[in-house]
N, C-alpha and C. Protein backbone atom coordinates (compact mmCIF):
# COMPACT_ATOMS: atom_id res chain seq x y z
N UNK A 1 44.40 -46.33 -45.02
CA UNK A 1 45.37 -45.53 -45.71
C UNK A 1 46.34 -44.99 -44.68
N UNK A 2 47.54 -44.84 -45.46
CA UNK A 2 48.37 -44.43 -44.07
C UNK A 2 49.66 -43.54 -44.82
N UNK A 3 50.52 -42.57 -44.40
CA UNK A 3 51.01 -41.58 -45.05
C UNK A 3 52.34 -41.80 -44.35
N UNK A 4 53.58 -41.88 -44.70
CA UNK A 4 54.75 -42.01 -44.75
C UNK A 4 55.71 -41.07 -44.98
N UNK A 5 56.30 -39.92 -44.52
CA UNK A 5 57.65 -39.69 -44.79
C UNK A 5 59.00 -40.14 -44.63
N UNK A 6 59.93 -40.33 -45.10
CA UNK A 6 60.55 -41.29 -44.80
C UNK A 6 61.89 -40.40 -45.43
N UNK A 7 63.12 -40.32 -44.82
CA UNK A 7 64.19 -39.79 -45.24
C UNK A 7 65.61 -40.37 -45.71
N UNK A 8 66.64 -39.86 -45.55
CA UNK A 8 68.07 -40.70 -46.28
C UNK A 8 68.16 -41.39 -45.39
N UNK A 9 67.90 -41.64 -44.30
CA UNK A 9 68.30 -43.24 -43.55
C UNK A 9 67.69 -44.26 -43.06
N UNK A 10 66.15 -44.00 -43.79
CA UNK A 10 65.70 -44.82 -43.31
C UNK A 10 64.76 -46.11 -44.89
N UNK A 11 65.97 -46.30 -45.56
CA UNK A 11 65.48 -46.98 -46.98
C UNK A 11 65.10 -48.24 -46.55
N UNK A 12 65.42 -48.99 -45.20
CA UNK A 12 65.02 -50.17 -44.97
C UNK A 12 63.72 -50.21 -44.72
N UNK A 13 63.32 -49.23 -44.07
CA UNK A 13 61.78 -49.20 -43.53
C UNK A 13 60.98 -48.89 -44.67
N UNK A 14 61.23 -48.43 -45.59
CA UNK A 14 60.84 -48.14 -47.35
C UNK A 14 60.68 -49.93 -47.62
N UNK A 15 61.70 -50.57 -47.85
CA UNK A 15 61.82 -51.83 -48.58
C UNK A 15 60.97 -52.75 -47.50
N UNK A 16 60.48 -52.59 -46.38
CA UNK A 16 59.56 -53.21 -45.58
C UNK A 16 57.90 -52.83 -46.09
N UNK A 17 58.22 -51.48 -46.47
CA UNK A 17 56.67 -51.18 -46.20
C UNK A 17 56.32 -51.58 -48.11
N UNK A 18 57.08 -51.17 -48.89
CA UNK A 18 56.72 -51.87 -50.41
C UNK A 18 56.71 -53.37 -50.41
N UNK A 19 57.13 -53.87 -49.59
CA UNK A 19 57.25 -55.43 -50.15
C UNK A 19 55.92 -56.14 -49.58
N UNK A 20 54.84 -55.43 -48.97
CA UNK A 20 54.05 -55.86 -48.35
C UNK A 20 52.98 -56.13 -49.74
N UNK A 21 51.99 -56.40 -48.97
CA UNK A 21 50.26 -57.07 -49.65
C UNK A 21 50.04 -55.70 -49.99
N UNK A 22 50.25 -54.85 -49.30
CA UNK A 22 49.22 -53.18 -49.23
C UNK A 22 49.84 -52.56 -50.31
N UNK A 23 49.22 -52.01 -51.65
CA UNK A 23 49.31 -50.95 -52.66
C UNK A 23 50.13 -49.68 -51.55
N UNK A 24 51.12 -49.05 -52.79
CA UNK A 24 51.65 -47.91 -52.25
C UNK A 24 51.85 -47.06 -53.93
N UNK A 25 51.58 -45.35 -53.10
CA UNK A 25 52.19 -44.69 -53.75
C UNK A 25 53.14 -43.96 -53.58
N UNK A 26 54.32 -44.14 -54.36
CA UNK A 26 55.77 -43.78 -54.02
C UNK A 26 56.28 -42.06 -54.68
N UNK A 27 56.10 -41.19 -53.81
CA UNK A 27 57.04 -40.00 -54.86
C UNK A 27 58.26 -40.04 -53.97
N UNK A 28 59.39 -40.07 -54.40
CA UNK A 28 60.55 -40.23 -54.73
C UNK A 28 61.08 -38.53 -54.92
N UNK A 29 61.94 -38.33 -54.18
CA UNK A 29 62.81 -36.84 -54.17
C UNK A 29 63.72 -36.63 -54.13
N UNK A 30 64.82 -35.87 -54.48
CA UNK A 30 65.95 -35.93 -54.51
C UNK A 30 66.11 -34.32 -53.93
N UNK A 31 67.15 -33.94 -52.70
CA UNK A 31 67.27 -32.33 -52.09
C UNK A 31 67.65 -31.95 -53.49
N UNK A 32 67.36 -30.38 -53.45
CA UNK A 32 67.93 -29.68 -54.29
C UNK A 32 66.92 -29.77 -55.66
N UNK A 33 66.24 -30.40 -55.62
CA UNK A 33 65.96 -30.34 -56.98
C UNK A 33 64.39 -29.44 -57.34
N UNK A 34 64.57 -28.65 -58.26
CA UNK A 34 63.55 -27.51 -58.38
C UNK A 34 62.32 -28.04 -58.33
N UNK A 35 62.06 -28.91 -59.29
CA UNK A 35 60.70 -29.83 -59.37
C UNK A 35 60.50 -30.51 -58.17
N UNK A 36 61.08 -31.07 -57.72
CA UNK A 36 60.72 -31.91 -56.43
C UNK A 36 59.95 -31.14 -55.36
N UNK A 37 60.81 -30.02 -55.25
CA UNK A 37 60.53 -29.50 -53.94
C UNK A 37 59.36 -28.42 -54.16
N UNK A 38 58.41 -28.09 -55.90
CA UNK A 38 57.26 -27.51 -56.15
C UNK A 38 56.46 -28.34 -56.03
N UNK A 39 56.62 -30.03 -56.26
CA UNK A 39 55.83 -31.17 -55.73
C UNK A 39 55.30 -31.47 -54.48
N UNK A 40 56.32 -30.63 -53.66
CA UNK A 40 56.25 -31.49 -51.74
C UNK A 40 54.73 -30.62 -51.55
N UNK A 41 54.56 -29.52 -52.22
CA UNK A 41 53.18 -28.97 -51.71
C UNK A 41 52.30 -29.11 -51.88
N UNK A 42 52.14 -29.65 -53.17
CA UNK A 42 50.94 -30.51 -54.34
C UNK A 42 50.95 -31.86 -53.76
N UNK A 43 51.91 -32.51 -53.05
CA UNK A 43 51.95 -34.13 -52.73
C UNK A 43 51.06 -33.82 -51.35
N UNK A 44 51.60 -32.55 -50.53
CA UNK A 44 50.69 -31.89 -49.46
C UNK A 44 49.55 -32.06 -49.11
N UNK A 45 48.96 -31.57 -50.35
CA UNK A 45 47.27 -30.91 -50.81
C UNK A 45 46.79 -32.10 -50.60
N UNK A 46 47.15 -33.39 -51.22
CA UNK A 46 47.13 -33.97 -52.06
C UNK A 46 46.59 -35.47 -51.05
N UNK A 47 47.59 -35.42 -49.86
CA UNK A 47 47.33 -36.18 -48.66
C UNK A 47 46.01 -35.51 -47.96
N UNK A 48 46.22 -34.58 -47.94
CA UNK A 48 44.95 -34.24 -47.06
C UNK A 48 43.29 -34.25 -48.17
N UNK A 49 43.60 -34.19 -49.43
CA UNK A 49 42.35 -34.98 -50.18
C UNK A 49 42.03 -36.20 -49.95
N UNK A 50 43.22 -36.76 -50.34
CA UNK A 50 43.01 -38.43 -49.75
C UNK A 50 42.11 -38.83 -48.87
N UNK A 51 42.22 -37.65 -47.55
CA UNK A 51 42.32 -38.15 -46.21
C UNK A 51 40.45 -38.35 -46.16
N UNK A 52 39.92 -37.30 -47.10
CA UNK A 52 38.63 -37.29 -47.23
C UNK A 52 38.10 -37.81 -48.53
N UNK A 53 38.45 -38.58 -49.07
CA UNK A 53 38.20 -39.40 -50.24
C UNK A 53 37.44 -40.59 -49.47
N UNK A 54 36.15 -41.44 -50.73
CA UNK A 54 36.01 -42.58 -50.45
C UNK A 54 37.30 -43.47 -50.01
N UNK A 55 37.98 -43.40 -50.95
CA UNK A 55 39.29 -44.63 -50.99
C UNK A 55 40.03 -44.72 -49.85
N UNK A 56 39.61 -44.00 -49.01
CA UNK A 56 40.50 -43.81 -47.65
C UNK A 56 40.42 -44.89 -46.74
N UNK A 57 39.31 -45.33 -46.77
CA UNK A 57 38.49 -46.89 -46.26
C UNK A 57 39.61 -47.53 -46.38
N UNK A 58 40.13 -48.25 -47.71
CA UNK A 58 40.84 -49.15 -48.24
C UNK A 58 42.43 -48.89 -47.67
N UNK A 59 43.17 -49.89 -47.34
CA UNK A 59 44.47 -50.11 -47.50
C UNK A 59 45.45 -49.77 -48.40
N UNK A 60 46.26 -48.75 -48.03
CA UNK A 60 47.37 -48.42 -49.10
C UNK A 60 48.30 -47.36 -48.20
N UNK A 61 49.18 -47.02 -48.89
CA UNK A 61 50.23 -46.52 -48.38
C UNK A 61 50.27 -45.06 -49.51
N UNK A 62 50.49 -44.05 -48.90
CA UNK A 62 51.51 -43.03 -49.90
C UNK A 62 52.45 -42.64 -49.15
N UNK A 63 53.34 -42.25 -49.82
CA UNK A 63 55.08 -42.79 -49.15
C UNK A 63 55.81 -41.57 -50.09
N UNK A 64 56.47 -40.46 -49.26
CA UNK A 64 57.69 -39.51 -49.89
C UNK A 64 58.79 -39.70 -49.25
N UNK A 65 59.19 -40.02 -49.94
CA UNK A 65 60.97 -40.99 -49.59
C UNK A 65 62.42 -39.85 -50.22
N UNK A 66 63.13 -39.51 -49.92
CA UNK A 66 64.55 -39.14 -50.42
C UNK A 66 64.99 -39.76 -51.07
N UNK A 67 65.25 -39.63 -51.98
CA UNK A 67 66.43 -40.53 -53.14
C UNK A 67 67.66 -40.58 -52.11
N UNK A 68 67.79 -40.22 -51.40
CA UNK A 68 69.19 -40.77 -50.41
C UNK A 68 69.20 -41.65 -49.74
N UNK A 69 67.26 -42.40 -49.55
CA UNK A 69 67.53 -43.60 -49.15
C UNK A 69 68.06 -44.87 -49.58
N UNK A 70 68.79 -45.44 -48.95
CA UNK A 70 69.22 -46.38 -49.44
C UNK A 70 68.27 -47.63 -49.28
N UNK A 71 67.29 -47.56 -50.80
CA UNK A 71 66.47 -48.79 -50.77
C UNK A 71 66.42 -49.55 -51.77
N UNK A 72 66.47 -50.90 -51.18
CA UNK A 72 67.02 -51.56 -52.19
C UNK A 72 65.85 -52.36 -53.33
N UNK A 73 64.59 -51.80 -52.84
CA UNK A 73 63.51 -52.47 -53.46
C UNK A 73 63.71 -52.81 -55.10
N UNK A 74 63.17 -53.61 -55.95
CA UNK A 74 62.98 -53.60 -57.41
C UNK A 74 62.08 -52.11 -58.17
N UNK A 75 61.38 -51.99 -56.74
CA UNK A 75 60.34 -50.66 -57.46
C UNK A 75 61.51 -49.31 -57.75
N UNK A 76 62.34 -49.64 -56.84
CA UNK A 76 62.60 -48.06 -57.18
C UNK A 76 64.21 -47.83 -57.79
N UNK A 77 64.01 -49.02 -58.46
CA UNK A 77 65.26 -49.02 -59.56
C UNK A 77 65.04 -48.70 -61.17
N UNK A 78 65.75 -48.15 -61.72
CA UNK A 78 65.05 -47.47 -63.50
C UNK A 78 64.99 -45.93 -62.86
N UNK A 79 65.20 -45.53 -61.70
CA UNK A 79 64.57 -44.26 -62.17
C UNK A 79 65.56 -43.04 -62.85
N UNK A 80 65.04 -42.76 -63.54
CA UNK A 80 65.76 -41.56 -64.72
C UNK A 80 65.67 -40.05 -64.29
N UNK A 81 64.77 -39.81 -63.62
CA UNK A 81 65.04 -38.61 -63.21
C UNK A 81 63.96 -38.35 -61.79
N UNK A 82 63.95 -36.79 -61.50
CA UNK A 82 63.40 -36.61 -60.13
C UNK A 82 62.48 -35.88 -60.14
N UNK A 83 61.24 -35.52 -60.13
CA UNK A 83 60.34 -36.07 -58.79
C UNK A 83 60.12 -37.44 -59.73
N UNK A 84 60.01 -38.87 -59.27
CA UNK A 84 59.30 -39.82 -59.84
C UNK A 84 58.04 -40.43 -58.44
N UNK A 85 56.97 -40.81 -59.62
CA UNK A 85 56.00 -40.79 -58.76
C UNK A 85 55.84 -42.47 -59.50
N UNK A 86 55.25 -43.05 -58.42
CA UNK A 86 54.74 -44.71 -58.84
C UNK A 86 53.76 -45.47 -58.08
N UNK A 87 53.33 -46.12 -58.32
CA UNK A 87 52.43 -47.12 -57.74
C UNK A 87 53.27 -48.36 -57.79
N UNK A 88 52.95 -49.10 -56.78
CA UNK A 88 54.11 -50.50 -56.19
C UNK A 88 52.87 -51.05 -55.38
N UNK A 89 53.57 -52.48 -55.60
CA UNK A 89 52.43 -53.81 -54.95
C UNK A 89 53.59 -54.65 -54.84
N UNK A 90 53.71 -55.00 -53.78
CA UNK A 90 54.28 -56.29 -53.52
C UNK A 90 55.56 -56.30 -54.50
N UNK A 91 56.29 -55.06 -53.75
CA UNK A 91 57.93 -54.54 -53.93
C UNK A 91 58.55 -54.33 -55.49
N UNK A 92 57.05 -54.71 -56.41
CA UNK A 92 57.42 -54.16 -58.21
C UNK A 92 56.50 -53.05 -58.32
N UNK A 93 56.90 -52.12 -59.15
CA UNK A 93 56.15 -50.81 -59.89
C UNK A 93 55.19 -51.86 -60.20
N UNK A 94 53.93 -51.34 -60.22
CA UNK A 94 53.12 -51.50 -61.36
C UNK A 94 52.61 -50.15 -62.16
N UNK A 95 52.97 -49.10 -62.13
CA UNK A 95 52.99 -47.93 -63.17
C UNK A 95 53.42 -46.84 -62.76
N UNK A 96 53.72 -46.00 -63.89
CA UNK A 96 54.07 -44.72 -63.27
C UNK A 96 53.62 -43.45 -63.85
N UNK A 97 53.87 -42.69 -62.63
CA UNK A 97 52.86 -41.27 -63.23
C UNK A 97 53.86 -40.16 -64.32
N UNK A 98 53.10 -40.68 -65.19
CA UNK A 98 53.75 -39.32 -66.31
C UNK A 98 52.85 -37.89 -66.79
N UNK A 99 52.02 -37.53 -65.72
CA UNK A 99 51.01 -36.52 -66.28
C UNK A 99 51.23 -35.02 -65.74
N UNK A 100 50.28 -34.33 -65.41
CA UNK A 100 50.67 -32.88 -65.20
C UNK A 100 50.50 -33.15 -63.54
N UNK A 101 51.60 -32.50 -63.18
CA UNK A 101 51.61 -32.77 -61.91
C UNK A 101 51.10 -31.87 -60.66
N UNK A 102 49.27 -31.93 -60.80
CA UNK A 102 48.70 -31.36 -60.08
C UNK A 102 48.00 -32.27 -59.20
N UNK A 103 47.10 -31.78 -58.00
CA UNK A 103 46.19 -32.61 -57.43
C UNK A 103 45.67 -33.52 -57.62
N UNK A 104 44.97 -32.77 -58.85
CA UNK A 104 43.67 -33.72 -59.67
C UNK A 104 43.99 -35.03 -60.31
N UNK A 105 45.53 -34.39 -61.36
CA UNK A 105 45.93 -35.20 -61.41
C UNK A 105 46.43 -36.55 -61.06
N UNK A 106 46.90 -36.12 -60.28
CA UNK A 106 47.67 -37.59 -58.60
C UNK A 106 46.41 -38.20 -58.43
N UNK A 107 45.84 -37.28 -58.00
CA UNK A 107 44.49 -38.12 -57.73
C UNK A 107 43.83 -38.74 -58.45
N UNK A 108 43.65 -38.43 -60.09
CA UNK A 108 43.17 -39.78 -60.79
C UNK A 108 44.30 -40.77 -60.76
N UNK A 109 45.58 -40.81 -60.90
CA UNK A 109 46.68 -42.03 -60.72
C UNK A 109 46.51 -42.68 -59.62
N UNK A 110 46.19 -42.71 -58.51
CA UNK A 110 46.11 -43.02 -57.24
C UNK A 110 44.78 -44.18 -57.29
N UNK A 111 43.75 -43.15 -57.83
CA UNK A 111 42.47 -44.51 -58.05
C UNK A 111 42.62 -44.91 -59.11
N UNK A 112 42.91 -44.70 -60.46
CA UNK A 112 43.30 -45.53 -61.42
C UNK A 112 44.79 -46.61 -61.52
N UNK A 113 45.56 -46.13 -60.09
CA UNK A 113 46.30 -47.28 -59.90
C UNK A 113 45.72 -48.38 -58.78
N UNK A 114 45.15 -48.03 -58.09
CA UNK A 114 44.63 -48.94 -57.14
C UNK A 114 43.71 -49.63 -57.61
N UNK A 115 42.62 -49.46 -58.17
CA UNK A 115 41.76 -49.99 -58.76
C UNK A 115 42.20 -51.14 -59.93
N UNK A 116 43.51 -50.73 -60.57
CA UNK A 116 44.05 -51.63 -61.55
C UNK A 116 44.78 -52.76 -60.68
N UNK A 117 45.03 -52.36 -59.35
CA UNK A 117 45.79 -53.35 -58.64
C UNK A 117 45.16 -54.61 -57.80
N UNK A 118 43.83 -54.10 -57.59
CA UNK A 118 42.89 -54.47 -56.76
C UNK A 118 41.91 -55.60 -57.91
N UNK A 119 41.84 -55.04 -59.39
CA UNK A 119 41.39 -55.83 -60.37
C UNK A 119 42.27 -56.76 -60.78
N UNK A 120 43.84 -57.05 -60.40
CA UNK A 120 44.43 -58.09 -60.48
C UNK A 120 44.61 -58.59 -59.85
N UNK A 121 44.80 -58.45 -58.42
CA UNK A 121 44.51 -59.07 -57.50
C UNK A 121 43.31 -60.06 -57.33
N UNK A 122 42.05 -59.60 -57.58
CA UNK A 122 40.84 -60.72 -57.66
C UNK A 122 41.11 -61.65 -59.23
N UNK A 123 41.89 -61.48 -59.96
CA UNK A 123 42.25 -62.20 -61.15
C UNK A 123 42.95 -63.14 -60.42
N UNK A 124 44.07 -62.73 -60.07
CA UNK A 124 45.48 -63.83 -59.18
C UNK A 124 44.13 -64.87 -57.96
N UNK A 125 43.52 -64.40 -57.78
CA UNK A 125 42.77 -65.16 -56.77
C UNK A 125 42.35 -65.99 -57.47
N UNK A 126 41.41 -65.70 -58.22
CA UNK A 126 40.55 -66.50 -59.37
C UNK A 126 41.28 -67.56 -59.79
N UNK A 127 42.50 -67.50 -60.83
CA UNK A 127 43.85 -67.87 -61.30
C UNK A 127 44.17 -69.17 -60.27
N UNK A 128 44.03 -68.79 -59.42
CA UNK A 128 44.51 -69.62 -58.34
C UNK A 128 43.57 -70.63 -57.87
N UNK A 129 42.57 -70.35 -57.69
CA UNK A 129 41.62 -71.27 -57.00
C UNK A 129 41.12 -72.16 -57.90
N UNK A 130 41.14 -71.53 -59.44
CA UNK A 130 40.85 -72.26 -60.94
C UNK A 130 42.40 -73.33 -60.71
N UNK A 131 43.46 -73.17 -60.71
CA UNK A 131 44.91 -74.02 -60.53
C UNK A 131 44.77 -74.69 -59.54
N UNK A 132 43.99 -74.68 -58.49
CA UNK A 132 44.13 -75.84 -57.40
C UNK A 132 42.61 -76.63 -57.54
N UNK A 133 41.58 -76.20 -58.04
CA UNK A 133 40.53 -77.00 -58.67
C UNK A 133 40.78 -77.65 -59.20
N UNK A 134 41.96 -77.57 -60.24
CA UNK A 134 42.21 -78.03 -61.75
C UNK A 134 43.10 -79.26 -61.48
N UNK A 135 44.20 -79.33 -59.88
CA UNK A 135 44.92 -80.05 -59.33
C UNK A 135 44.14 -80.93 -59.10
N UNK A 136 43.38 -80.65 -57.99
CA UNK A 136 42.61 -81.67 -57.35
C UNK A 136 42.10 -82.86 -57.98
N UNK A 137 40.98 -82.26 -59.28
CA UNK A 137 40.37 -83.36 -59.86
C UNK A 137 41.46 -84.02 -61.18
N UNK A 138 42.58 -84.02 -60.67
CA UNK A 138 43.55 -84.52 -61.46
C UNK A 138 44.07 -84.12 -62.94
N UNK A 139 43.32 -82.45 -63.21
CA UNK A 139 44.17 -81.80 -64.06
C UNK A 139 42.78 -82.33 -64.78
N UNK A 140 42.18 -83.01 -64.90
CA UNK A 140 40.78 -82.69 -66.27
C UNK A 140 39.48 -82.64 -65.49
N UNK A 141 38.98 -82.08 -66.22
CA UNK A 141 37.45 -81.77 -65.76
C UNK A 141 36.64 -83.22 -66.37
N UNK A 142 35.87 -83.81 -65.69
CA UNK A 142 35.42 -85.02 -66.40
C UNK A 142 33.69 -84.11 -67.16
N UNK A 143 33.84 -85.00 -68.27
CA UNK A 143 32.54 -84.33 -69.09
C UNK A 143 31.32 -85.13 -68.57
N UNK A 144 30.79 -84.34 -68.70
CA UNK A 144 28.64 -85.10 -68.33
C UNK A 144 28.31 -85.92 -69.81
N UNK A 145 29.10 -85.27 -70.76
CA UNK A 145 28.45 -85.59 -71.96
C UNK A 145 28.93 -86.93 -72.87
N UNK A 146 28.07 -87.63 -72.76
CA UNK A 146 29.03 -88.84 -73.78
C UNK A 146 28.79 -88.83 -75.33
N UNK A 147 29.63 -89.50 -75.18
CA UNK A 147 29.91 -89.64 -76.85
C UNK A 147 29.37 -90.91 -77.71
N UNK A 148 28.66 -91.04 -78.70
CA UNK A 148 28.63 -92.38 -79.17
C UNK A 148 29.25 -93.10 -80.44
């Protein structure tokens, strides 16, 4: 696990670190804004739970970025308003947090997003190794069973 601040000039290093293999969670801020900046202390807490969580083992990113960065990722386009919080894999959202925005909270989004990411991921594997099986023996499975 690894923790990121990241400010208005540095959106490239944002669009490097989402486009990777490694799950991230993205809160997104904009200066000035009332909610955001009652978030930066709860996003706070929030890292340093992490830091002592099982899940800490595992690979992922949480990432507080400025809306002034200029990043050009797919994840962090749609957004409608500010603080937005998300989970991203391989430079697309895969969900976003719409709940009460406490600790506890984040913290079930965080393992209920990773865990959803990590369960498609061994799908896409599966998916895959079933598609190049399926190549190999020339697209049919030959049957044991005959027919008379």
């Amino acid at each position: 696990m690894s923790f990121h601040v990241l400010s208005a000039g540095q959106g490239e290093m944002f669009d490097n670190i989402a486009e990777q293999e490694v799950p991230c969670i993205i809160f997104i801020k904009m200066d000035g804004c009332g909610p955001c900046n009652q978030l930066n202390g709860t996003w706070d807490e929030l890292e340093g739970l992490m830091k002592q969580h099982p899940l800490q083992k595992h690979k992922f990113h949480l990432i507080k970025v400025n809306s002034k960065a200029k990043m050009k990722s797919p994840c962090t386009q749609g957004i409608r308003g500010y603080p937005t919080i998300r989970s991203v894999h391989k430079g697309k959202t895969h969900s976003e947090f719409k709940g009460e925005r406490t600790t506890e909270e984040l913290q079930k989004f965080i393992i209920t997003s990773l865990k959803a990411i990590e369960k498609l991921n061994k799908l896409n594997t599966e998916l895959t190794g079933m598609n190049s099986n399926n190549l190999m023996s020339g697209g049919r499975k030959k049957s044991k069973r005959r027919f008379r």
